[in-house]
Each structure stands twice: as C-alpha cells, then as structure tokens.
PDB file of N, CA and C in Angstrom:
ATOM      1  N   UNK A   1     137.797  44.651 -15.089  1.00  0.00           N
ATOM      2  CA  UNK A   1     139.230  44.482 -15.167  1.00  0.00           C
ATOM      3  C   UNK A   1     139.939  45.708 -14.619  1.00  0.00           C
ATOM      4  N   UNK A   2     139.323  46.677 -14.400  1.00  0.00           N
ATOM      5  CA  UNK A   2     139.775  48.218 -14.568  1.00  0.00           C
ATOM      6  C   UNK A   2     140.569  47.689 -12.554  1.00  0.00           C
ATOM      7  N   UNK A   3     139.155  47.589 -11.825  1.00  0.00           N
ATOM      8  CA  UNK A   3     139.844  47.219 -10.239  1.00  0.00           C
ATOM      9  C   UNK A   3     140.896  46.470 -10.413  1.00  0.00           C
ATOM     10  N   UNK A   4     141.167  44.974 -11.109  1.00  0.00           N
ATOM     11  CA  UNK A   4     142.287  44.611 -10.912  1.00  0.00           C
ATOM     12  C   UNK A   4     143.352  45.571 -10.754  1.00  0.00           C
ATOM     13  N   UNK A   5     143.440  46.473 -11.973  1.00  0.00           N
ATOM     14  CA  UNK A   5     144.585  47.200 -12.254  1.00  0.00           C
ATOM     15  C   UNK A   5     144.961  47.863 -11.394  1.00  0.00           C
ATOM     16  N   UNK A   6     143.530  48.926 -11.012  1.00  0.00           N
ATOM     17  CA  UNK A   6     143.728  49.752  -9.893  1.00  0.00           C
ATOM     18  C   UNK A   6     144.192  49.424  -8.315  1.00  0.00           C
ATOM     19  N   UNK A   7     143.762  47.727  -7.803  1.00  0.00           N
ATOM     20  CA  UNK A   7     144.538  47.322  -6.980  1.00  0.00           C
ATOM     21  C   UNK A   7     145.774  46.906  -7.042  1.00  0.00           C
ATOM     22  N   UNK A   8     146.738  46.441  -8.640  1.00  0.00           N
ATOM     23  CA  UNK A   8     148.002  46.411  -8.507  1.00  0.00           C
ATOM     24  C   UNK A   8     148.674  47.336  -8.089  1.00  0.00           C
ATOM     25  N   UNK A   9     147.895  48.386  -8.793  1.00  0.00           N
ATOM     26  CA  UNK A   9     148.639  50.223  -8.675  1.00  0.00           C
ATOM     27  C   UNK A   9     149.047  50.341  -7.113  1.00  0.00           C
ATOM     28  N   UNK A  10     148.002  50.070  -6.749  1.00  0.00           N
ATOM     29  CA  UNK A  10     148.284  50.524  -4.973  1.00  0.00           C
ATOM     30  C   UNK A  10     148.789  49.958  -4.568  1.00  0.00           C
ATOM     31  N   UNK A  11     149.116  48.313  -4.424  1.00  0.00           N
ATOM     32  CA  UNK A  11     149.846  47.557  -4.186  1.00  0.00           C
ATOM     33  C   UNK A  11     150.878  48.036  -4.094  1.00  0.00           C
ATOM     34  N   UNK A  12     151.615  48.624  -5.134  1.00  0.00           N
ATOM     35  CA  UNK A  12     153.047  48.968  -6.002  1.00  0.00           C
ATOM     36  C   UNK A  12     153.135  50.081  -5.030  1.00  0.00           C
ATOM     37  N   UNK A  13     151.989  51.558  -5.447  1.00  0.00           N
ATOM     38  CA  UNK A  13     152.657  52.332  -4.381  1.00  0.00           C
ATOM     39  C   UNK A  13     152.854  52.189  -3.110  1.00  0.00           C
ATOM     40  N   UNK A  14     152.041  51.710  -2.373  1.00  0.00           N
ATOM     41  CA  UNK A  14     152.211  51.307  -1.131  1.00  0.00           C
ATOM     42  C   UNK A  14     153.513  50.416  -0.506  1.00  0.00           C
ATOM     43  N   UNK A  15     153.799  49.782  -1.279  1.00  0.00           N
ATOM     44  CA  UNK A  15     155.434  49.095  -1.624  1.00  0.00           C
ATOM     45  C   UNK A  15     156.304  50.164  -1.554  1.00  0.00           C
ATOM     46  N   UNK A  16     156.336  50.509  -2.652  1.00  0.00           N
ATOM     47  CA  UNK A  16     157.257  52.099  -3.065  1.00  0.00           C
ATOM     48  C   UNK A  16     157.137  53.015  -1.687  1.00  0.00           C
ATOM     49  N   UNK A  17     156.260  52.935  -1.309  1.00  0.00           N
ATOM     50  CA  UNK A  17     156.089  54.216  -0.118  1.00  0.00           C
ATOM     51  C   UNK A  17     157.054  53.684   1.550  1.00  0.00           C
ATOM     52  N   UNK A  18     156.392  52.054   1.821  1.00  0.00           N
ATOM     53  CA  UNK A  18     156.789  51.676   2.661  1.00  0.00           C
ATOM     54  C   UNK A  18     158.776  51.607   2.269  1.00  0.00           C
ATOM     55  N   UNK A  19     159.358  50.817   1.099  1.00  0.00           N
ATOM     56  CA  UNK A  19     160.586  51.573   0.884  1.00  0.00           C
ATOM     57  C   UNK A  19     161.259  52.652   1.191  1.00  0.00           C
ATOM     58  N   UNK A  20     160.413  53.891   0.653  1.00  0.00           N
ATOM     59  CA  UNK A  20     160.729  55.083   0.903  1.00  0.00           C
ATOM     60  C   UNK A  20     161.145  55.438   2.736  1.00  0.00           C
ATOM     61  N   UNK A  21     160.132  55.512   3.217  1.00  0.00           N
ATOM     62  CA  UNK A  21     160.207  55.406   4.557  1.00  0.00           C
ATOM     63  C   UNK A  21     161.510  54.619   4.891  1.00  0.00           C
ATOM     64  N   UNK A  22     161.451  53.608   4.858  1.00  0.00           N
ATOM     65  CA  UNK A  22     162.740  52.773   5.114  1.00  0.00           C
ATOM     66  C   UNK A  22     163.853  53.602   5.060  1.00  0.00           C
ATOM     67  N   UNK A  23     164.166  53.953   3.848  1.00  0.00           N
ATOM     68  CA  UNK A  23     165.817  54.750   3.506  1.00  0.00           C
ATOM     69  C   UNK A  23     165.512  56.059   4.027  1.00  0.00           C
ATOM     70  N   UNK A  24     163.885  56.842   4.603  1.00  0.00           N
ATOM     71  CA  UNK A  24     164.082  57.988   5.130  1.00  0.00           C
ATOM     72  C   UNK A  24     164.563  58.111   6.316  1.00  0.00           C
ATOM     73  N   UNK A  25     164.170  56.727   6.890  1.00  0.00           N
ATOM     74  CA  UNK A  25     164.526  56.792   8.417  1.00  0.00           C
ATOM     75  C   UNK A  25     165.521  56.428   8.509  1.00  0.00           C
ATOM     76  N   UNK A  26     166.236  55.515   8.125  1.00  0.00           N
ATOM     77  CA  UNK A  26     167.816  55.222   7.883  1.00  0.00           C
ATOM     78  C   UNK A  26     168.819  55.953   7.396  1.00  0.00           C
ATOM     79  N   UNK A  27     168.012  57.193   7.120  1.00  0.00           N
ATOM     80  CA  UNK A  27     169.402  58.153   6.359  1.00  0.00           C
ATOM     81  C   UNK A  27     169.513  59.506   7.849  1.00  0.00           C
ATOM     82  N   UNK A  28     167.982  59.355   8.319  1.00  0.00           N
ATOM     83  CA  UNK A  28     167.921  60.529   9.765  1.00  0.00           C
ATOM     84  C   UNK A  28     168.251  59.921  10.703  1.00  0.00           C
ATOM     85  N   UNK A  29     168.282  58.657  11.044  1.00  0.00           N
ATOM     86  CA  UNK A  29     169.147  57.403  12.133  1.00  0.00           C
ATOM     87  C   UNK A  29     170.872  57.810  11.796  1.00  0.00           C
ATOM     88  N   UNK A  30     171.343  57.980  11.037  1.00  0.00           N
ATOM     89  CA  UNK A  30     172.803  58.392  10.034  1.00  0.00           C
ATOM     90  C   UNK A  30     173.055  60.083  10.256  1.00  0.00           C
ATOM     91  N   UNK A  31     171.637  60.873  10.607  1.00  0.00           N
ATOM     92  CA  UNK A  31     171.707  62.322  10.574  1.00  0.00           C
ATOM     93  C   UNK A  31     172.052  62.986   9.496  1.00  0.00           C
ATOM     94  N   UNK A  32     171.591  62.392   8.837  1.00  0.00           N
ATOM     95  CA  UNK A  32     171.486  63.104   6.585  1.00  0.00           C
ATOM     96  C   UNK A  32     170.351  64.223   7.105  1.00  0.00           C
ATOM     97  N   UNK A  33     170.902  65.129   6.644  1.00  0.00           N
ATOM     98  CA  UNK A  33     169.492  66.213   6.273  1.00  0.00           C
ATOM     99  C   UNK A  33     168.686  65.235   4.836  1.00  0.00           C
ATOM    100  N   UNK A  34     167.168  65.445   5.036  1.00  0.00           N
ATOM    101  CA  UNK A  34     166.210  64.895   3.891  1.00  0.00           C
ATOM    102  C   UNK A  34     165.637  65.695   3.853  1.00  0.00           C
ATOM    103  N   UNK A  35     165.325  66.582   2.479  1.00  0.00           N
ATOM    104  CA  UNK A  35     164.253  67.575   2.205  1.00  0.00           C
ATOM    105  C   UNK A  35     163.176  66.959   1.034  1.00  0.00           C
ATOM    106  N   UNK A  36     161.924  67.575   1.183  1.00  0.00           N
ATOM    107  CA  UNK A  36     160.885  66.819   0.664  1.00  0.00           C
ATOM    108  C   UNK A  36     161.294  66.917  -0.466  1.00  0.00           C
ATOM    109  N   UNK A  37     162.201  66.984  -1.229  1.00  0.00           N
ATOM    110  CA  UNK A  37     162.322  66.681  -2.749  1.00  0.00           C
ATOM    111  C   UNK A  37     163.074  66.205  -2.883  1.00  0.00           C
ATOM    112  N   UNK A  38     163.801  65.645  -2.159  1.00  0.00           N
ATOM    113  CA  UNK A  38     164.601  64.102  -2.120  1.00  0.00           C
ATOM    114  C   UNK A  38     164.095  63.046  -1.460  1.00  0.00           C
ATOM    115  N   UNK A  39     163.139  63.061  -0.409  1.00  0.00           N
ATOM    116  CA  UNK A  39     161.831  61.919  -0.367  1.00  0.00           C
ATOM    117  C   UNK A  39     160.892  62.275  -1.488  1.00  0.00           C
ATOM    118  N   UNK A  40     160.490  62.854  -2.197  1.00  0.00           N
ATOM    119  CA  UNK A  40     160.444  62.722  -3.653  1.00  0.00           C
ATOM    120  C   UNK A  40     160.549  62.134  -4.835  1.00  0.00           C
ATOM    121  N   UNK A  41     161.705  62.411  -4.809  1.00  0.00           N
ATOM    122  CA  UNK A  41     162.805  61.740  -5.464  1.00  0.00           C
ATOM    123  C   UNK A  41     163.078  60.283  -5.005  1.00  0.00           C
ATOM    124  N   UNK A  42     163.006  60.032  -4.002  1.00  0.00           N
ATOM    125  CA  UNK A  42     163.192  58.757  -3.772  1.00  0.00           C
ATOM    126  C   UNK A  42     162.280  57.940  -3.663  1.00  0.00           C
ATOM    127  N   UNK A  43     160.987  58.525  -3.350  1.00  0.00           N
ATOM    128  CA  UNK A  43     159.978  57.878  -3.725  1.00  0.00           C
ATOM    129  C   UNK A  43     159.749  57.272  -4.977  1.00  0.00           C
ATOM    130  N   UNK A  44     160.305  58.016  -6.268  1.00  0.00           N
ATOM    131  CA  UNK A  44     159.743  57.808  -7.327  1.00  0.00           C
ATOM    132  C   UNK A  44     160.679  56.636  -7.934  1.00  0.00           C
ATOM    133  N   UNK A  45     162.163  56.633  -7.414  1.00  0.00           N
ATOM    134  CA  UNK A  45     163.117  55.859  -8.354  1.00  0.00           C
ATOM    135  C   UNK A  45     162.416  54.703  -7.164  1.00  0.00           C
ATOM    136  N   UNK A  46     161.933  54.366  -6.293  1.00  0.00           N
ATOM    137  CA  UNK A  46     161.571  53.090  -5.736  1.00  0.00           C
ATOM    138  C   UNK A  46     160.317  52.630  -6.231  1.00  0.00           C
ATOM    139  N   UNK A  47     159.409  53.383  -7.079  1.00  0.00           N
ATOM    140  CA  UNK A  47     158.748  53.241  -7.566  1.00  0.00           C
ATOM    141  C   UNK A  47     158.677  52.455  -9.191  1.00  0.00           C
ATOM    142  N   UNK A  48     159.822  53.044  -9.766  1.00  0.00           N
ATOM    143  CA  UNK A  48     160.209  52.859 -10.903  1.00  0.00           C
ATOM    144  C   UNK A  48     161.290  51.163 -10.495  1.00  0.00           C
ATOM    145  N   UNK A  49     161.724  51.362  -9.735  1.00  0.00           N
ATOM    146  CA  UNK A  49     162.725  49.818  -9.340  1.00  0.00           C
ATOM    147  C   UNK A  49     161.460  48.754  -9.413  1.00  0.00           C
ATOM    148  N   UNK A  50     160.472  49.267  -8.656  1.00  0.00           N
ATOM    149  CA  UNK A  50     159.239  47.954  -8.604  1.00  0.00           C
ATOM    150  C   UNK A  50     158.956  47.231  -9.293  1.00  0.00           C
ATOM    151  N   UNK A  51     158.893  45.832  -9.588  1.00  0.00           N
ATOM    152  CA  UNK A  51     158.948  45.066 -10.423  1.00  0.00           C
ATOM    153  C   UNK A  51     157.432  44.980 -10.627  1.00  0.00           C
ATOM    154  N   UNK A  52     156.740  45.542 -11.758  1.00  0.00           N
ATOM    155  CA  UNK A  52     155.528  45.051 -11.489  1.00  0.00           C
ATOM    156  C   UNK A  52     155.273  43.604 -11.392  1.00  0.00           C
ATOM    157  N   UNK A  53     155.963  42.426 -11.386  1.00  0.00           N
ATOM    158  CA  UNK A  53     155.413  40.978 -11.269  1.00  0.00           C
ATOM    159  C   UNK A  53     155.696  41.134  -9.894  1.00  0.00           C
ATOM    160  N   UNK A  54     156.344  41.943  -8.753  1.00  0.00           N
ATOM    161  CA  UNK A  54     156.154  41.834  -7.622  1.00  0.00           C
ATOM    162  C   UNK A  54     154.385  42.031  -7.347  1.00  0.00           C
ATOM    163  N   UNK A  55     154.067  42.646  -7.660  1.00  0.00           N
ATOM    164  CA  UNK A  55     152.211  42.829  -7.681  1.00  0.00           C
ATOM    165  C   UNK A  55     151.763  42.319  -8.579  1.00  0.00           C
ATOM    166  N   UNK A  56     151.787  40.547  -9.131  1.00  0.00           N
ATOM    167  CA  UNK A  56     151.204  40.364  -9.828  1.00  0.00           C
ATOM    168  C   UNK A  56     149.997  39.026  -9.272  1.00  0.00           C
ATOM    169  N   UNK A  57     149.227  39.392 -10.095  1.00  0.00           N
ATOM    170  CA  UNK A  57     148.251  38.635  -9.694  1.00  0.00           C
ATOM    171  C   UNK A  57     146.989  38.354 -10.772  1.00  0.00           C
ATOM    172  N   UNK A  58     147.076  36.840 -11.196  1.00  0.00           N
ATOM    173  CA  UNK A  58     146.199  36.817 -12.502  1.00  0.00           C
ATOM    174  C   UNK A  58     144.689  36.946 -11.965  1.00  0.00           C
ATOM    175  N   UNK A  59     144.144  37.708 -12.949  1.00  0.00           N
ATOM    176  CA  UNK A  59     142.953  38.090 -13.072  1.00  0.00           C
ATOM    177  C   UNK A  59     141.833  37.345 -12.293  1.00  0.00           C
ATOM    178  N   UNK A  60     142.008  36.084 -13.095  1.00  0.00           N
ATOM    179  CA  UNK A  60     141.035  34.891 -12.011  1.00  0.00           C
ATOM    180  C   UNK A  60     141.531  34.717 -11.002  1.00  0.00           C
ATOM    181  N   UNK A  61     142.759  34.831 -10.728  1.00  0.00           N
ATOM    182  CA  UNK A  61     142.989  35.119  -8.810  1.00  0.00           C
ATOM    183  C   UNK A  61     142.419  36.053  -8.080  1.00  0.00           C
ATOM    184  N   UNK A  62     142.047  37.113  -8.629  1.00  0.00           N
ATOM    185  CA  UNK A  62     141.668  38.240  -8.558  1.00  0.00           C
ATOM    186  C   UNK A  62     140.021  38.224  -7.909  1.00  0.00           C
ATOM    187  N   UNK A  63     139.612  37.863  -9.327  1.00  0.00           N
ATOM    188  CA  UNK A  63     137.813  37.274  -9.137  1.00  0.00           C
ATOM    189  C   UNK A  63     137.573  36.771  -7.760  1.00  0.00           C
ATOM    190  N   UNK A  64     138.378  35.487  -8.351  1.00  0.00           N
ATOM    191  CA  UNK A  64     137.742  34.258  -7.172  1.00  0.00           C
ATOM    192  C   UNK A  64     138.192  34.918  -5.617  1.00  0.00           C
ATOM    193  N   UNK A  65     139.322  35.654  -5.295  1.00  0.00           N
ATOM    194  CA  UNK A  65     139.359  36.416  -4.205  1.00  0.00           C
ATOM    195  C   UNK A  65     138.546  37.185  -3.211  1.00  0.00           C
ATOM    196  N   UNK A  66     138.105  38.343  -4.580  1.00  0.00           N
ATOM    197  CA  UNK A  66     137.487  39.290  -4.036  1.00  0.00           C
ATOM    198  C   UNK A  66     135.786  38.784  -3.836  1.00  0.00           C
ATOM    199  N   UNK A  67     135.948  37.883  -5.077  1.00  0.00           N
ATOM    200  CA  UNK A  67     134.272  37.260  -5.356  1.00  0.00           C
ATOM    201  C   UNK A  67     133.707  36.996  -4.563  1.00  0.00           C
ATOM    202  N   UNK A  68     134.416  36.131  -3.112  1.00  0.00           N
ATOM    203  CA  UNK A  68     133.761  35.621  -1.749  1.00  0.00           C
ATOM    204  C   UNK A  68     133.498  36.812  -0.952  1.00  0.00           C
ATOM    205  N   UNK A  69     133.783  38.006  -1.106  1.00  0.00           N
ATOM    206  CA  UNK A  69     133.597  39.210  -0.049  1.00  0.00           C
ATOM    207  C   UNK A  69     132.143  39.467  -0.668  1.00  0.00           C
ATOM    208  N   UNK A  70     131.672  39.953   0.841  1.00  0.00           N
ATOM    209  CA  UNK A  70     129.635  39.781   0.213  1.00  0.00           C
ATOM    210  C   UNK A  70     130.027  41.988   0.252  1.00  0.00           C
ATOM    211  N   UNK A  71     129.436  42.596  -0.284  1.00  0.00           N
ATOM    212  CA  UNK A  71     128.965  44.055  -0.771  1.00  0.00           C
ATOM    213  C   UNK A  71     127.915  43.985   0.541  1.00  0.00           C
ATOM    214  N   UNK A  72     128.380  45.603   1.205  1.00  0.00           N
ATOM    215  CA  UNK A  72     127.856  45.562   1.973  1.00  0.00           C
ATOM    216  C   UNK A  72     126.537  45.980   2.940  1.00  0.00           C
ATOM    217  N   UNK A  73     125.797  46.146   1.306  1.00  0.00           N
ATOM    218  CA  UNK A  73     124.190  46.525   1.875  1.00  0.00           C
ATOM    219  C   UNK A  73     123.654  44.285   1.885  1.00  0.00           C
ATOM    220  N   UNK A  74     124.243  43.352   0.953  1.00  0.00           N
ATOM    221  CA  UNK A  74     124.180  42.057   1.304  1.00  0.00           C
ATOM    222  C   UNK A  74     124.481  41.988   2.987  1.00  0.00           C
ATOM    223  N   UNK A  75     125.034  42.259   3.568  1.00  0.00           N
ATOM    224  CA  UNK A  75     124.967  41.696   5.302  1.00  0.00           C
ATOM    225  C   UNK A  75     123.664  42.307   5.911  1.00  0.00           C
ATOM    226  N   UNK A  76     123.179  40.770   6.850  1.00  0.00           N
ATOM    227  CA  UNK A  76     122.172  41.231   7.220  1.00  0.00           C
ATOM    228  C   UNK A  76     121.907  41.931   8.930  1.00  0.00           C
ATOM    229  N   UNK A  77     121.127  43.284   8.496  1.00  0.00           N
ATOM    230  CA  UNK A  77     121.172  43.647   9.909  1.00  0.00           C
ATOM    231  C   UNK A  77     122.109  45.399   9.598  1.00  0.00           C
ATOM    232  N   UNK A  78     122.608  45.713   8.388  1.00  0.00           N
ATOM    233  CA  UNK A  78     123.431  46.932   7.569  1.00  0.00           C
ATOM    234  C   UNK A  78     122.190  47.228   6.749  1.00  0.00           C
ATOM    235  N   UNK A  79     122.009  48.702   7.236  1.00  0.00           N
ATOM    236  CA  UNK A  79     121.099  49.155   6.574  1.00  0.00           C
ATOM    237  C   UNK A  79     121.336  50.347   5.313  1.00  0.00           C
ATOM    238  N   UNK A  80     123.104  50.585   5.510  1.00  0.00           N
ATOM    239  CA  UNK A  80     123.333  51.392   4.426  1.00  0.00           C
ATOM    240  C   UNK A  80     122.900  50.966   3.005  1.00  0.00           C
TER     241      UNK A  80
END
C-alpha cells in the first residue's frame, strides 16, 4: 500500500511543480522580478491548493494497473 501512496505523492508534486512553472513564466513574460523564495513559496501554496482527489486513485485501480507491468529481470533476453 505504501507505493500507492508514494505514487499519489508524486503525482501531486509534479502537479504542484508543473503549476509553479506556469505562474513563473507568466510573471517573467509580465517582467516581475522572481527570487527563489517566492518560487518557493509558490510552490508550496500550489501544493497545499491540490486537491488530493485530484490524484486519486483506488487502490485496486492501482494493483490491477501496475499488476500487468512484468519486473524487469521477467523479460526475456535482460540479464540484469
């Protein structure tokens, strides 16, 4: 259960991050000075806006998803 979680997490930041970017480049398109502690800062309140049911995904969606991906000493002809 622990991966589920840990893939919502990233989900979320990766959300939050691609946001961020958004209003960074739109505020230097505008010619705002941005210093890294206001992409910071803005990272984090877009973080906190995130709805976690935007990354939601029940558990057995989860399974049955990832379940079909074969681990990859299973492919044949990968010798790691």
């Amino acid at each position: 259960m622990y991966v589920n979680f840990e893939y919502k997490e990233a989900l979320a930041r990766a959300t939050a991050r691609e946001r961020n970017e958004k209003i960074i480049s739109d505020m230097v398109v505008n010619i705002v000075d941005v210093t890294e502690e206001d992409a910071d800062r803005f990272y984090q309140r877009e973080l906190k806006r995130l709805s976690r049911k935007f990354t939601y995904m029940r558990y057995h969606s989860f399974l049955m998803y990832f379940g079909v991906l074969k681990p990859v000493h299973a492919i044949p002809g990968n010798r790691t």
